[in-house]
N, C-alpha and C. Protein backbone atom coordinates (compact mmCIF):
# COMPACT_ATOMS: atom_id res chain seq x y z
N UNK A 1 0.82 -1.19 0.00
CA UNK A 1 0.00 0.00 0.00
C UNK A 1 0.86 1.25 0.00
N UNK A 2 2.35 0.89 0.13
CA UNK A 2 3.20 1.90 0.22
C UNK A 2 3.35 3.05 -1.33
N UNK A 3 3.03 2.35 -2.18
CA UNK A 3 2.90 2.35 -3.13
C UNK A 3 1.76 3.37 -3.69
N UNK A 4 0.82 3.05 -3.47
CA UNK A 4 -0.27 3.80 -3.70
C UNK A 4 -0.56 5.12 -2.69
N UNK A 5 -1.64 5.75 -3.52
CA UNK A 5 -1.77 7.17 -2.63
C UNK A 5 -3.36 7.02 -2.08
N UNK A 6 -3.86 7.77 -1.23
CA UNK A 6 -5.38 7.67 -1.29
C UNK A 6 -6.43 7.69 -1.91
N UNK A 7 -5.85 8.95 -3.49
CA UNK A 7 -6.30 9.12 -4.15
C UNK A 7 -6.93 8.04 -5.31
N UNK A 8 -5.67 7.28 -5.59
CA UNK A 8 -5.28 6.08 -6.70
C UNK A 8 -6.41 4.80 -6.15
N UNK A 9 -5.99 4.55 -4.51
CA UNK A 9 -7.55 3.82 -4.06
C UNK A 9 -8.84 4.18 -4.11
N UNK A 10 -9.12 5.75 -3.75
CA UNK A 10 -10.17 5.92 -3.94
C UNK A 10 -11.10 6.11 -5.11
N UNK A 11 -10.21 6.24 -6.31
CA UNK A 11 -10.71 5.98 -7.38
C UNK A 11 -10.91 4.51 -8.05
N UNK A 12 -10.33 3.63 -7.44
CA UNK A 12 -10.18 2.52 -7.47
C UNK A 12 -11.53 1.47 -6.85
N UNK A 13 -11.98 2.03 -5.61
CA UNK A 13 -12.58 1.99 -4.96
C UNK A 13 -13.95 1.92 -5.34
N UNK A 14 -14.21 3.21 -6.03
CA UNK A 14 -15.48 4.04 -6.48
C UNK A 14 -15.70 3.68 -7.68
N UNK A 15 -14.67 3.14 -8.64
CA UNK A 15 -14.68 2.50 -9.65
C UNK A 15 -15.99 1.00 -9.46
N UNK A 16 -15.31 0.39 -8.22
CA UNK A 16 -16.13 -0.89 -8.44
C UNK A 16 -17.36 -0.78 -7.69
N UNK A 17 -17.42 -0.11 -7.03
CA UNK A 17 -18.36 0.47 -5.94
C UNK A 17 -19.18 0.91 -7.35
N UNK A 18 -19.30 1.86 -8.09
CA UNK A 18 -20.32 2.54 -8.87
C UNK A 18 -20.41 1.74 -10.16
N UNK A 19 -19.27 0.64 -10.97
CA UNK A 19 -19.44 -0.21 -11.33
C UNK A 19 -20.53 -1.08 -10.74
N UNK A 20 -20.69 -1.66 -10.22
CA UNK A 20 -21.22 -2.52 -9.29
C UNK A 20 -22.92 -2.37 -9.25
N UNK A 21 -22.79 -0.91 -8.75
CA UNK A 21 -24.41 -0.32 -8.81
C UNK A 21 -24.87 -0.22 -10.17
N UNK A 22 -24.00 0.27 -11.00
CA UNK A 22 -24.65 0.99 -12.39
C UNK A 22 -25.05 -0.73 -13.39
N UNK A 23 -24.23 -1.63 -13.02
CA UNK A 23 -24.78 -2.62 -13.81
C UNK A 23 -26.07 -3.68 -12.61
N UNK A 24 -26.14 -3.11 -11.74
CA UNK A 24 -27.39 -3.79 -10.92
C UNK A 24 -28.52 -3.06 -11.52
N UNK A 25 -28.30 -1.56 -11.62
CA UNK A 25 -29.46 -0.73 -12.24
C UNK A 25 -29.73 -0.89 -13.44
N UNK A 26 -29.01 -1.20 -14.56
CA UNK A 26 -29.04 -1.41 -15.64
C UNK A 26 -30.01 -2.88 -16.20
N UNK A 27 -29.27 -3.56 -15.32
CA UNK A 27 -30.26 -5.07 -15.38
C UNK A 27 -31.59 -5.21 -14.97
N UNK A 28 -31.62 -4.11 -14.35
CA UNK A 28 -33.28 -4.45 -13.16
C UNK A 28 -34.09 -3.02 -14.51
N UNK A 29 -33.13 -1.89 -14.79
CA UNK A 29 -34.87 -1.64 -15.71
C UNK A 29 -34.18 -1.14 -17.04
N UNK A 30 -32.74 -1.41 -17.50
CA UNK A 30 -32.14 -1.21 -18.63
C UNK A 30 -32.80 0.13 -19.14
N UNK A 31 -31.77 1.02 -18.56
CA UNK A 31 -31.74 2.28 -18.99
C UNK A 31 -30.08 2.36 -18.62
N UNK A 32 -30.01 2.87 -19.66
CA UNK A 32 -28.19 2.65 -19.80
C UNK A 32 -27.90 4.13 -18.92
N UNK A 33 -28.92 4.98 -18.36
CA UNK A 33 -28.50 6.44 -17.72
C UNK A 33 -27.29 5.94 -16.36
N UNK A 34 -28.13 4.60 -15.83
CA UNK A 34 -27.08 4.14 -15.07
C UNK A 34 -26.06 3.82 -14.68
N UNK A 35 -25.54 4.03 -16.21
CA UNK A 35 -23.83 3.97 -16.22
C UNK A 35 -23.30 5.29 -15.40
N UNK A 36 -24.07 6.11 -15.99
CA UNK A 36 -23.23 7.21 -14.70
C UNK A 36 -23.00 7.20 -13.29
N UNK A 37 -23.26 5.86 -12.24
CA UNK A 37 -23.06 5.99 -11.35
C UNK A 37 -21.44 5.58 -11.10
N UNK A 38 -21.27 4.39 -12.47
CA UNK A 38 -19.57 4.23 -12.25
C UNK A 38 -19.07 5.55 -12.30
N UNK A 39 -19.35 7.08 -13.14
CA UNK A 39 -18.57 7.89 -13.04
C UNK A 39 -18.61 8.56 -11.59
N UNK A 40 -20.04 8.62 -11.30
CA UNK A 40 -19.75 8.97 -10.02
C UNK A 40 -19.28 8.85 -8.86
N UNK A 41 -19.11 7.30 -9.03
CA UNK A 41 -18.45 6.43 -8.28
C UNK A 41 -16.94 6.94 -8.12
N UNK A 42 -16.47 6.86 -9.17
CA UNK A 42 -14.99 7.31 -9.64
C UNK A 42 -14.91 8.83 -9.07
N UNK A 43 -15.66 9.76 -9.30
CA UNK A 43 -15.48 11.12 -8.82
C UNK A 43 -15.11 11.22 -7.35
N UNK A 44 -16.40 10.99 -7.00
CA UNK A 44 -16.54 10.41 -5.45
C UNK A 44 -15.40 9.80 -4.74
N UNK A 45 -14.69 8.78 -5.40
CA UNK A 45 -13.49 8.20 -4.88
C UNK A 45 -12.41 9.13 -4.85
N UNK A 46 -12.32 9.79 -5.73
CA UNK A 46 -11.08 10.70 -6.01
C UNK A 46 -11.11 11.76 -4.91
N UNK A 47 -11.93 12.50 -4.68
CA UNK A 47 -12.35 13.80 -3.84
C UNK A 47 -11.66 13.05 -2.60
N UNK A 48 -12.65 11.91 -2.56
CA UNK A 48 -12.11 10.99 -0.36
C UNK A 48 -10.80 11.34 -0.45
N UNK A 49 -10.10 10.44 -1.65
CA UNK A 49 -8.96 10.29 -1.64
C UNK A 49 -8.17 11.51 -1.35
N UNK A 50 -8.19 12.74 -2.60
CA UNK A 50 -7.10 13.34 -2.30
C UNK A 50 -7.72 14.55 -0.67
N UNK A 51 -8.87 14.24 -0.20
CA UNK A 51 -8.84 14.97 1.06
C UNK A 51 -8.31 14.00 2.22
N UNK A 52 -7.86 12.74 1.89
CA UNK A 52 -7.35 12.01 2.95
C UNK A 52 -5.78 11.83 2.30
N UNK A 53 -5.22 12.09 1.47
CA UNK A 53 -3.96 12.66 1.25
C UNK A 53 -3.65 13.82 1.79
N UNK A 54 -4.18 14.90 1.93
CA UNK A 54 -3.75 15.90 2.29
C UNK A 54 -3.99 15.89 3.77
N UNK A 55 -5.16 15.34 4.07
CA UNK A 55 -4.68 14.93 6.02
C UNK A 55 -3.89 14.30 6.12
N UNK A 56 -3.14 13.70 5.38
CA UNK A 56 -2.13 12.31 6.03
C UNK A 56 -0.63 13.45 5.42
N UNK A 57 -0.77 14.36 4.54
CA UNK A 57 0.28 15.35 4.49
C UNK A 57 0.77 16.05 5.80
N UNK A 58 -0.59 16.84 6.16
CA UNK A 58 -0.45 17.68 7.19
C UNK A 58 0.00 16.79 8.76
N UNK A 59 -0.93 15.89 8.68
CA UNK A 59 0.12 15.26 10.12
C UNK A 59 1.35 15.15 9.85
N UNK A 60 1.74 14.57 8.76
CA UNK A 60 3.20 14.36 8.60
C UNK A 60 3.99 15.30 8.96
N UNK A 61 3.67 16.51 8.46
CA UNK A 61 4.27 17.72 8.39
C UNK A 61 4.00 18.10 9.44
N UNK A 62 3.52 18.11 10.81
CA UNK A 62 2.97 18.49 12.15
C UNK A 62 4.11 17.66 12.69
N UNK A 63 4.37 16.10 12.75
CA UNK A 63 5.23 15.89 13.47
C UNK A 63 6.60 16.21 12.81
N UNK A 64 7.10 16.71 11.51
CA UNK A 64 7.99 16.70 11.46
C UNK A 64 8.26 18.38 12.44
N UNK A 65 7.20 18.80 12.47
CA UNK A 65 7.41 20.79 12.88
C UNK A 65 7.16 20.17 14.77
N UNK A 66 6.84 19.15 14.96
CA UNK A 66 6.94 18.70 16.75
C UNK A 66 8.30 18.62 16.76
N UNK A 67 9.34 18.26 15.63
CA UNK A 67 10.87 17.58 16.66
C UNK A 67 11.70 18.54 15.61
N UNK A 68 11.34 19.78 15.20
CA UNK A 68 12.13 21.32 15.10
C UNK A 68 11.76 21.98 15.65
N UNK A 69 11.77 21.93 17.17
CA UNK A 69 11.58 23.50 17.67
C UNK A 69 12.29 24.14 17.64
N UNK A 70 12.12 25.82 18.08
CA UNK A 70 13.52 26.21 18.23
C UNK A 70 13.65 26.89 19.49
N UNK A 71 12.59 26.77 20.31
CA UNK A 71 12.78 27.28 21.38
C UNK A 71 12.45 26.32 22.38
């Protein structure tokens, strides 16, 4: 997981997550509008992601500013 970012999962994520839905909806009353939930899915994932990248930035950067003080 070192590898990946939050972002890269959460699109990943939302991919199969809205995959998942859009072909359950599709089968039950075939209206292909339902494909848009994979995109939303995908959107959705991305947003989590890069707002849980940038929290996992800022702690980082919090403890690195805990062990530089200067006073």
């Amino acid at each position: 997981m070192k590898d990946y970012s939050y972002s890269e999962l959460g699109m990943l994520i939302g991919a199969a997550v809205g995959g998942i839905l859009s072909i359950l909806g599709f089968s039950a009353t075939k209206k292909p509008l339902f494909f848009l939930l994979a995109a939303v899915g995908i959107f959705t994932g991305v947003i989590i992601g890069k707002n849980m990248d940038r929290n996992s930035s800022y702690a980082k950067s919090d403890k690195n500013d805990a062990n530089h003080k200067f006073f």
